[in-house]
Protein backbone atom coordinates (compact mmCIF):
# COMPACT_ATOMS: atom_id res chain seq x y z
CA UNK A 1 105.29 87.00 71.77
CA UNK A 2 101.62 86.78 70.96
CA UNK A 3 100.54 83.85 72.93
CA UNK A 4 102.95 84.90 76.10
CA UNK A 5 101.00 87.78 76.09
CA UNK A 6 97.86 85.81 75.74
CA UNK A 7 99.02 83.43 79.05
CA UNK A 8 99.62 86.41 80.68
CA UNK A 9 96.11 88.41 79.94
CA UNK A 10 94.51 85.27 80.86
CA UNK A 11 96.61 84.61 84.36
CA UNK A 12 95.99 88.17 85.02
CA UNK A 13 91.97 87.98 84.13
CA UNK A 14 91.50 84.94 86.10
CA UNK A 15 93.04 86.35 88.67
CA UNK A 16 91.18 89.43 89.06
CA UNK A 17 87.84 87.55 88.27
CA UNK A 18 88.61 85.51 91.47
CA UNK A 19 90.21 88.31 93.60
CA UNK A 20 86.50 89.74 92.47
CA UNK A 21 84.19 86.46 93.20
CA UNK A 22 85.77 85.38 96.37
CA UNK A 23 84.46 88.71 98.14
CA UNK A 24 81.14 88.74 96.25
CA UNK A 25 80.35 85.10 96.93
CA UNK A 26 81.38 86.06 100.88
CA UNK A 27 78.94 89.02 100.81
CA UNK A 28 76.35 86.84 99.24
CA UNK A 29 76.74 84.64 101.89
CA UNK A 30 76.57 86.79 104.80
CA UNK A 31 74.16 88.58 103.59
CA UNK A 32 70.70 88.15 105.05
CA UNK A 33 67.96 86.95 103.08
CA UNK A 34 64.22 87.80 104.02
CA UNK A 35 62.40 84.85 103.22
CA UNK A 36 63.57 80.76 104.22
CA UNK A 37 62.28 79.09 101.16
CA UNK A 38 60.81 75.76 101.08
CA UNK A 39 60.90 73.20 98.22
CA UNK A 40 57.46 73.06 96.42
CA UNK A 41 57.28 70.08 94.21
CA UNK A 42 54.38 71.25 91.54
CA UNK A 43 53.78 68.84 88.29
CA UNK A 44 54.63 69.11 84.89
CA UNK A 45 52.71 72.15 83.44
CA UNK A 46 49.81 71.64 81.40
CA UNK A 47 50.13 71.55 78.01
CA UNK A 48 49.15 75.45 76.42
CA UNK A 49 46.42 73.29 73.74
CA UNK A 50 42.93 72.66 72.89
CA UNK A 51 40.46 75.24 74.99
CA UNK A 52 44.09 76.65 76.68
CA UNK A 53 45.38 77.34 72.88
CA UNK A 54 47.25 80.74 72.49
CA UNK A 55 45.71 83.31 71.45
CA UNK A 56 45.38 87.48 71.16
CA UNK A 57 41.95 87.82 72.00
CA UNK A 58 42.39 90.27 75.47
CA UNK A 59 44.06 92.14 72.75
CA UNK A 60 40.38 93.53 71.89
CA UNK A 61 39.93 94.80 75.32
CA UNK A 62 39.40 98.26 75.50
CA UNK A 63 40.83 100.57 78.04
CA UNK A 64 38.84 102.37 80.01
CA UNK A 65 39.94 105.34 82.82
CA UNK A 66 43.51 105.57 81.86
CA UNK A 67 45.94 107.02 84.22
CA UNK A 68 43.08 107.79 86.64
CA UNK A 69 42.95 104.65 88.51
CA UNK A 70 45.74 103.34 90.06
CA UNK A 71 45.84 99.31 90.35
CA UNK A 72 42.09 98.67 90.49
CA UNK A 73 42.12 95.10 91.87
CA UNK A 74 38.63 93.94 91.58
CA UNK A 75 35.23 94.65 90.53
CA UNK A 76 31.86 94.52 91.73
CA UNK A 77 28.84 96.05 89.95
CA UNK A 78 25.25 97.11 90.81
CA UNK A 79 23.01 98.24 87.22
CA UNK A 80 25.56 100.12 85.60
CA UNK A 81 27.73 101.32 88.74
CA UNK A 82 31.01 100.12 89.16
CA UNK A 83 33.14 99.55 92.20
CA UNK A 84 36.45 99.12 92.65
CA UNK A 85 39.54 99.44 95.12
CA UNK A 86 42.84 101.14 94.19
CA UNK A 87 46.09 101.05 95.36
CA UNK A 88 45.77 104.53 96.90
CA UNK A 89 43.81 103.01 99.69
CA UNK A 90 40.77 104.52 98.11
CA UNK A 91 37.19 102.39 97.35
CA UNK A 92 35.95 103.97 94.25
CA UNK A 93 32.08 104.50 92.64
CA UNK A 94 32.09 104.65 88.76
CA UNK A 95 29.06 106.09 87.30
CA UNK A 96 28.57 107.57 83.42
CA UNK A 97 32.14 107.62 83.26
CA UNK A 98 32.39 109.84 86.38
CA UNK A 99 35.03 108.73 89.36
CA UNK A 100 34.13 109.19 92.59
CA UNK A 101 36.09 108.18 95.63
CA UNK A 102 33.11 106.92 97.92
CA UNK A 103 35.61 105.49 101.15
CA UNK A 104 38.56 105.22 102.84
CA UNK A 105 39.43 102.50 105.27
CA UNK A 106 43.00 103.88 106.10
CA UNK A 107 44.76 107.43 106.08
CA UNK A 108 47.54 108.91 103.87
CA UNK A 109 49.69 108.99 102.68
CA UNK A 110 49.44 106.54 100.28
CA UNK A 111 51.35 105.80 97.29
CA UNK A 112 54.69 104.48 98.42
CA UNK A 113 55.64 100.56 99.60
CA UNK A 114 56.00 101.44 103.26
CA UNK A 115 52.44 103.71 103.13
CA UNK A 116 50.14 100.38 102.37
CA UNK A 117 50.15 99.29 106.07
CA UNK A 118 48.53 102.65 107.41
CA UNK A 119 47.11 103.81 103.85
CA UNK A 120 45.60 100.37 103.70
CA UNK A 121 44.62 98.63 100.01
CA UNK A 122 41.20 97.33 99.33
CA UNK A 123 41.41 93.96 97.73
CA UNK A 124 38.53 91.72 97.39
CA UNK A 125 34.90 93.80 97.12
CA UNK A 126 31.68 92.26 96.75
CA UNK A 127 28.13 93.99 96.59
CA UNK A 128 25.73 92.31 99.34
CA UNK A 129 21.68 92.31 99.26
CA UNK A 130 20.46 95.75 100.24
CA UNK A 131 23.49 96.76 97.75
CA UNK A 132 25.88 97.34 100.61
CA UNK A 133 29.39 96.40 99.71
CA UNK A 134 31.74 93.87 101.16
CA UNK A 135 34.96 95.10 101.08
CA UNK A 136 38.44 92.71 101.96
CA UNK A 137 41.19 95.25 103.12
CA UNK A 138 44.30 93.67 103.12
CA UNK A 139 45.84 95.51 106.05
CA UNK A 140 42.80 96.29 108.04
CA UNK A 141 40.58 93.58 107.59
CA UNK A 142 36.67 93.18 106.31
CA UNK A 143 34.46 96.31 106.07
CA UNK A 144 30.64 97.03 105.32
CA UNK A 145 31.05 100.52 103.04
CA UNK A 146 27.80 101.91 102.45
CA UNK A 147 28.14 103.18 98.61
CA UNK A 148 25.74 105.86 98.61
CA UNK A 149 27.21 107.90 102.39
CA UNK A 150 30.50 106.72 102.19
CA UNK A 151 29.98 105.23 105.93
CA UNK A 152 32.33 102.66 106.86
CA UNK A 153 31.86 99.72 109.26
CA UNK A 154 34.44 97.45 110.39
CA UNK A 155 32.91 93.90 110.78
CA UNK A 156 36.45 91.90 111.56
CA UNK A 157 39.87 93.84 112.20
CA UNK A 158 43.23 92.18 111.85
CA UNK A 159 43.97 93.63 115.13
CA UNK A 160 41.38 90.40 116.43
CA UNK A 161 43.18 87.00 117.28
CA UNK A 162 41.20 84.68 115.59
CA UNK A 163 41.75 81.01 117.14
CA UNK A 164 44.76 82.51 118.62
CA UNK A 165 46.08 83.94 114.97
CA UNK A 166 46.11 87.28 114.05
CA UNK A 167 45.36 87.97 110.03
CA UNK A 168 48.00 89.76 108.24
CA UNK A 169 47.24 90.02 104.31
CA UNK A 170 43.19 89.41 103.64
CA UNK A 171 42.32 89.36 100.31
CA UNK A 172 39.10 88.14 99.11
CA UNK A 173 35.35 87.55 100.10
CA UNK A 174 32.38 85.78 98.77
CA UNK A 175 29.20 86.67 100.50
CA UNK A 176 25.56 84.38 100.45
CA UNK A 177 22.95 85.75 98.55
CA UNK A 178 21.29 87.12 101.88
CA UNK A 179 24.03 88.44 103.17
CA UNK A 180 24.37 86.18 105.73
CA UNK A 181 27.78 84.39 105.49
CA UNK A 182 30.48 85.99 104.14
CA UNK A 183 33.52 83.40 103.49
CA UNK A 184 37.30 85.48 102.75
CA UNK A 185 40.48 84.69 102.56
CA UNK A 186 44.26 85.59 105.39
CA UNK A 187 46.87 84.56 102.68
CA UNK A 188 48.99 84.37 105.21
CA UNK A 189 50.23 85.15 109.09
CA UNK A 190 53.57 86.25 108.26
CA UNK A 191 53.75 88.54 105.65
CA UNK A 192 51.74 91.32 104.37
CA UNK A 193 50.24 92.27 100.87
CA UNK A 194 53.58 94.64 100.12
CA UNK A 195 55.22 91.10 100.56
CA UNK A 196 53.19 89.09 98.70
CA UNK A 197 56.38 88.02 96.19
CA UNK A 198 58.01 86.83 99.30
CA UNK A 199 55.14 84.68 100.24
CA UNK A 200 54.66 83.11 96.53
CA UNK A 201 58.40 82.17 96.76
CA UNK A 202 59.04 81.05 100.11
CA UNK A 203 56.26 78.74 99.86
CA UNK A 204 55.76 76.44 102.52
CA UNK A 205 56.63 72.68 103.16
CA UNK A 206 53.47 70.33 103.50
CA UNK A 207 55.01 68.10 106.04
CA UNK A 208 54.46 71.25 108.57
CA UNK A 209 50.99 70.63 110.05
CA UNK A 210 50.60 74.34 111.37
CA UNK A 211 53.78 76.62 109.32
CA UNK A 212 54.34 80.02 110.26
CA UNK A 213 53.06 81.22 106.62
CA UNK A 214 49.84 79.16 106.15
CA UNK A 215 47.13 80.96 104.78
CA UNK A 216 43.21 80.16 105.91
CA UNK A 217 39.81 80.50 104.60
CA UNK A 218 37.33 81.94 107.09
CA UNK A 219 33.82 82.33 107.73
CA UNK A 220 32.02 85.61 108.85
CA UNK A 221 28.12 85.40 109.82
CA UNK A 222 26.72 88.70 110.19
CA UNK A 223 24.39 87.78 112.61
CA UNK A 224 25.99 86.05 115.21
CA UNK A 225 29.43 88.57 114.56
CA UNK A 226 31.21 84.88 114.74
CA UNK A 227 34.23 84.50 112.80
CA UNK A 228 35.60 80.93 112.19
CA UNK A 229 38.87 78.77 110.62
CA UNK A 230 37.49 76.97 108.01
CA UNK A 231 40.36 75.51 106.31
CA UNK A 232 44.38 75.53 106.97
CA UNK A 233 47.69 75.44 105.93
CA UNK A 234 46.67 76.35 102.13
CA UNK A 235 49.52 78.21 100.34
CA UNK A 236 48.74 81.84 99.27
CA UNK A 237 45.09 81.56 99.26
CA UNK A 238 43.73 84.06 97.21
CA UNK A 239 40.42 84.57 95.03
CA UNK A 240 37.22 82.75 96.60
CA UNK A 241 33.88 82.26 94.82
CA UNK A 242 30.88 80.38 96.52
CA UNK A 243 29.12 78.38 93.89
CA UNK A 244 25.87 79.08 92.02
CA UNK A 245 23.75 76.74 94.40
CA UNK A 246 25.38 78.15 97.57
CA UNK A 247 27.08 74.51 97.97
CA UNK A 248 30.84 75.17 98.23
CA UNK A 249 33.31 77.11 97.68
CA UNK A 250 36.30 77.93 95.25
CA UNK A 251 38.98 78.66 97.12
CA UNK A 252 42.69 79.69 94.63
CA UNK A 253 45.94 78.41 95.90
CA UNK A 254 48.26 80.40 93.98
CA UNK A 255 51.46 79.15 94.57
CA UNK A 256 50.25 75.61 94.31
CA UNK A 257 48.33 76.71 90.86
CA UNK A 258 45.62 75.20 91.68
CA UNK A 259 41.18 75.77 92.78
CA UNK A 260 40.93 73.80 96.41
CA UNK A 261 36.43 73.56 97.08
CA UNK A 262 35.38 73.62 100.53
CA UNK A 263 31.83 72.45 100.89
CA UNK A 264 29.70 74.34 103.41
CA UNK A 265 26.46 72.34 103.31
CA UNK A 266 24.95 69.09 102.09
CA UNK A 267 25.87 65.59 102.94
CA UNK A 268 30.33 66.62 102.22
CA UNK A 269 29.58 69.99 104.70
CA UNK A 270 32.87 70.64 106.51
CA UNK A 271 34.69 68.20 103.41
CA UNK A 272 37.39 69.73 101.11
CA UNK A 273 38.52 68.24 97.73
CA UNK A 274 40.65 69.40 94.85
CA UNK A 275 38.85 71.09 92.10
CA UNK A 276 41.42 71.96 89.59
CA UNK A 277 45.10 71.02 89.82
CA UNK A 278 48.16 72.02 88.58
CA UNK A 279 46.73 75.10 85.84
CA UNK A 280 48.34 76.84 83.58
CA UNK A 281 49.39 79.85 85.31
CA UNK A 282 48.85 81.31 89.03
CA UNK A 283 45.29 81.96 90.24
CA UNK A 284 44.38 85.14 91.58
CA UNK A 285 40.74 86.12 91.79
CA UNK A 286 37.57 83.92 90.43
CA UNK A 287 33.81 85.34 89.60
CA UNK A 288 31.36 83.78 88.22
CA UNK A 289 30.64 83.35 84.73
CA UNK A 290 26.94 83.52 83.45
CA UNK A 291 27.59 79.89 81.24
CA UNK A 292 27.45 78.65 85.71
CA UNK A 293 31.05 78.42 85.26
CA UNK A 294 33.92 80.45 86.69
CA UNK A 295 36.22 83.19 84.88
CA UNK A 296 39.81 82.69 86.69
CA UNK A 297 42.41 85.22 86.14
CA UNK A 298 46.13 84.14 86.14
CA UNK A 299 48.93 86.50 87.77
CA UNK A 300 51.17 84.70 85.95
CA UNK A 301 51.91 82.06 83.77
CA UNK A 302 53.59 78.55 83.22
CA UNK A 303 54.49 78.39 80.08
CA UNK A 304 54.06 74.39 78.28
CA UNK A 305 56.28 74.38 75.60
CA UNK A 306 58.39 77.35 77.16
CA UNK A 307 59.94 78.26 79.84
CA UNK A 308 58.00 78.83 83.10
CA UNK A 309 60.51 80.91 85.98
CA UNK A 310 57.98 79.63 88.67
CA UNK A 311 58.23 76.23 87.72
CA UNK A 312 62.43 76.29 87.16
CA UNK A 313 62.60 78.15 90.86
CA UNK A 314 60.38 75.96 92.75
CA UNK A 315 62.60 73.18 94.15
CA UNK A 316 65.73 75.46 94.22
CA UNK A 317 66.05 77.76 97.15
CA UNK A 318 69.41 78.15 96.53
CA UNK A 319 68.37 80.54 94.10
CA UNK A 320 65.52 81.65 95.46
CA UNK A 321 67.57 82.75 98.37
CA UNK A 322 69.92 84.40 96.36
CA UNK A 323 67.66 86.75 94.25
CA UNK A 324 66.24 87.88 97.52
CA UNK A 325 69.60 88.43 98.92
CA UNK A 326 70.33 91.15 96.24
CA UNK A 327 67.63 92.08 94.58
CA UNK A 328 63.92 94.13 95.82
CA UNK A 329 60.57 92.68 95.21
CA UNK A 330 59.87 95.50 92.77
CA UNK A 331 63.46 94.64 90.53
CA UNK A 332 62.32 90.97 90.65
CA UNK A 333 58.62 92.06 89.46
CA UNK A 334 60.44 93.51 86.39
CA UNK A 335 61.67 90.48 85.77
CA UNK A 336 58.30 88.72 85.33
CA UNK A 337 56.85 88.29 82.13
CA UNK A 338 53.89 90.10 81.25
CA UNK A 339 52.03 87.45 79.67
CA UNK A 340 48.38 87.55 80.49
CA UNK A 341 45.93 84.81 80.75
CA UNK A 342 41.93 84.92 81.64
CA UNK A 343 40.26 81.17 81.48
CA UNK A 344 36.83 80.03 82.22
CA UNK A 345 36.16 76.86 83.45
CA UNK A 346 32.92 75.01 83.09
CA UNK A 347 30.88 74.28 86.73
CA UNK A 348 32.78 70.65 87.21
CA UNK A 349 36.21 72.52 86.13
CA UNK A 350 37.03 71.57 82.82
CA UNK A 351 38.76 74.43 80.35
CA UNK A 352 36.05 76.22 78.48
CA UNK A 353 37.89 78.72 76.99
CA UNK A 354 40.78 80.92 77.30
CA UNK A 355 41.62 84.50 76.51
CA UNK A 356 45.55 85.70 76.26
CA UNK A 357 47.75 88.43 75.92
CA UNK A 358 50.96 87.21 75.27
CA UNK A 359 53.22 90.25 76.29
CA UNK A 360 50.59 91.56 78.34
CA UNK A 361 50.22 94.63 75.28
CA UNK A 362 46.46 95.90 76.26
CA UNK A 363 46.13 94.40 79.55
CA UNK A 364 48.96 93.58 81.89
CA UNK A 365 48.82 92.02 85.14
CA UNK A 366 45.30 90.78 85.19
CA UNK A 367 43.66 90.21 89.06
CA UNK A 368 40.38 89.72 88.17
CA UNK A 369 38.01 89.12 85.47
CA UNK A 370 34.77 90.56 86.48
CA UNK A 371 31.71 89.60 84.05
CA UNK A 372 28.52 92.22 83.59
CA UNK A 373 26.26 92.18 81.02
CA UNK A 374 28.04 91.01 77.76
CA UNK A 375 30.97 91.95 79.44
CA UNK A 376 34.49 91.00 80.81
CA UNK A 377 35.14 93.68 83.15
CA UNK A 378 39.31 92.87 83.81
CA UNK A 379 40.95 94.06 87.10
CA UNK A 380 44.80 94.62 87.41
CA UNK A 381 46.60 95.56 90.51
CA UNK A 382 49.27 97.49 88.71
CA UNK A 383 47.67 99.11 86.07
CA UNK A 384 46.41 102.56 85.88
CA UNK A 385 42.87 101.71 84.25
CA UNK A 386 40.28 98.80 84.12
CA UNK A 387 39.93 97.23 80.66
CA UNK A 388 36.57 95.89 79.14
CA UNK A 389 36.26 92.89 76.79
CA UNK A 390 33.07 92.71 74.91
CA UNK A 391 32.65 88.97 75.16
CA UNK A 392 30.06 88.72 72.01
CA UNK A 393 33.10 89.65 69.52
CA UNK A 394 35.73 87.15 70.85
């Protein structure tokens, strides 16, 4: 009696289990997926050892401004003022402790996915020679904010074609130490900041000369008011740092995990070469470090031993597809581990040192590490505070 009974609980699971999955699998189908995923081929990831060793040391960061700031991405400072931009669309002056919102590029209200676009979101900020600041709007474009009157003056809109392209999602800036040049970054001309998962994923396949999602590093002279392509077709480029002599610049590919340099003068002007390939963990923003290195914060990271989800996805958009079709950027953020990595590379690009936070405990979701005298001043775009790393006790 037992196994008939068996035979027929399985006939009857199997069964409904199909009578289930054949609909599902037709509603996954038909259902429409927002991004058309390309195949990115990156290399093995490097091995977590040596200067990249694991270890708990952001785990002596101190936060700083809890719950008053609301994903401050990155960090300029002037003395002992700090700037930042939050997520609120607001460009912020900290001074003894006190929080002061200095600007506003867009209007309310802010706070919710489908505000960013008019709320705007201050990305990249910079402070310039008559200690101006340089501010990258994603949504809105580049801005002069005077810190002291609050003034705001727009020096390129995204509303501009540029060589025929408008900008969608600009994120970072680097500006000449006399104020000059300004180089920043479009990440990409199809989707926005809000979007940025969907650009990381869909990637882009290098056989496409000119793809609808290339990102582009551009050059600003504030003088002239010229704005020009400097480099195309990079793949979510993100954090850009000119280099100490004023010879290059650092430009992050995120999705690629890797530092292209594009050399603005000397005998390789106009030249670009790889500077680091295939890191540890996804680039976002890069400052200098006062070794004449670079401090490069990672968004996320490939695990080597372990299991890296950026590395398994990459050549199947099957799956990539798939998540998209039924889940939201935010439920798919959830799903990222908060593992948190800060490394500084030496002025050639070599692995100094490295600073972790395995489950992202103190400091999740690092954007930028910013440093300022003795210390590492660490950005996040989704946390509600800034944290500080005293960089003579690690």
């Amino acid at each position: 009696g037992s196994t008939y009974s068996t035979k027929v609980f399985r006939v009857t699971f199997l069964t409904l289990a199909a009578s289930l999955a054949v609909p599902l699998l037709g509603v996954i189908v038909l259902l429409d997926c927002p991004i058309d995923p390309q195949p990115i081929s990156l290399k093995e990831p490097p091995l977590l050892v040596g200067a990249l060793e694991p270890n708990t040391k952001l785990r002596e960061a101190e936060r700083l401004w809890e719950n008053q700031l609301h994903g401050p991405e990155s960090i300029a400072t002037t003395g002992d003022v700090l700037f930042t931009g939050t997520a609120d669309g607001k460009i912020l002056k900290i001074e003894d402790g006190e929080i002061q919102t200095i600007a506003r590029i867009g209007h309310g209200p802010c706070g919710a996915f489908e505000d960013e676009p008019t709320c705007g979101r201050p990305l990249g900020i910079r402070v310039g020679p008559n200690n101006t600041l340089f501010v990258a709007d994603a949504y809105y474009g580049l801005y002069e904010v005077d810190p002291d009157t609050g003034e705001t003056k727009m020096l390129v809109s995204t509303k501009t074609l540029i060589e025929g392209q408008k900008l969608s999602f600009v994120n970072d800036l680097t500006v000449t130490r006399d104020g000059r040049k300004i180089y920043f970054t479009d990440s990409s001309s199809k989707w926005q900041r809000r979007d940025f998962l969907f650009l990381l994923l869909e990637g882009t396949d290098d056989g496409r000369q000119v793809s609808l999602t290339q990102g582009i590093l551009l050059e600003y002279d504030t003088v002239t008011k010229e704005v020009k392509i400097l480099m195309v077709g990079l793949r979510f480029p993100n954090g850009v740092q000119l280099s100490p002599a004023e010879d290059f610049i650092l430009v992050q590919e995120t999705t690629m995990a890797r530092i292209r340099r594009y050399y603005v003068s000397g005998l390789m002007k106009g030249g670009a070469d790889m500077f680091v390939e295939n890191m540890p963990g996804l680039p976002d923003n890069i400052r200098l470090s006062s070794s004449g290195g670079y401090w490069v914060a990672m968004s996320a990271v490939r695990h080597n031993p372990g299991f890296s989800w950026l590395d398994f996805l990459s050549e199947k958009t099957w799956i990539k597809r798939m998540i998209f079709k039924l889940l939201s950027q935010e439920t798919v953020m959830n799903f990222v581990p908060k593992y948190s990595l800060v490394v500084e590379l030496s002025e050639t690009g070599s692995y100094k040192r490295s600073f972790h936070d395995p489950k992202g405990v103190v400091a999740p979701y690092i954007s930028e590490a910013h440093e300022h005298n003795g210390y590492l001043y660490l950005g996040s775009f989704r946390s509600p505070f800034i944290c500080r790393l005293n960089l003579q006790h690690v």
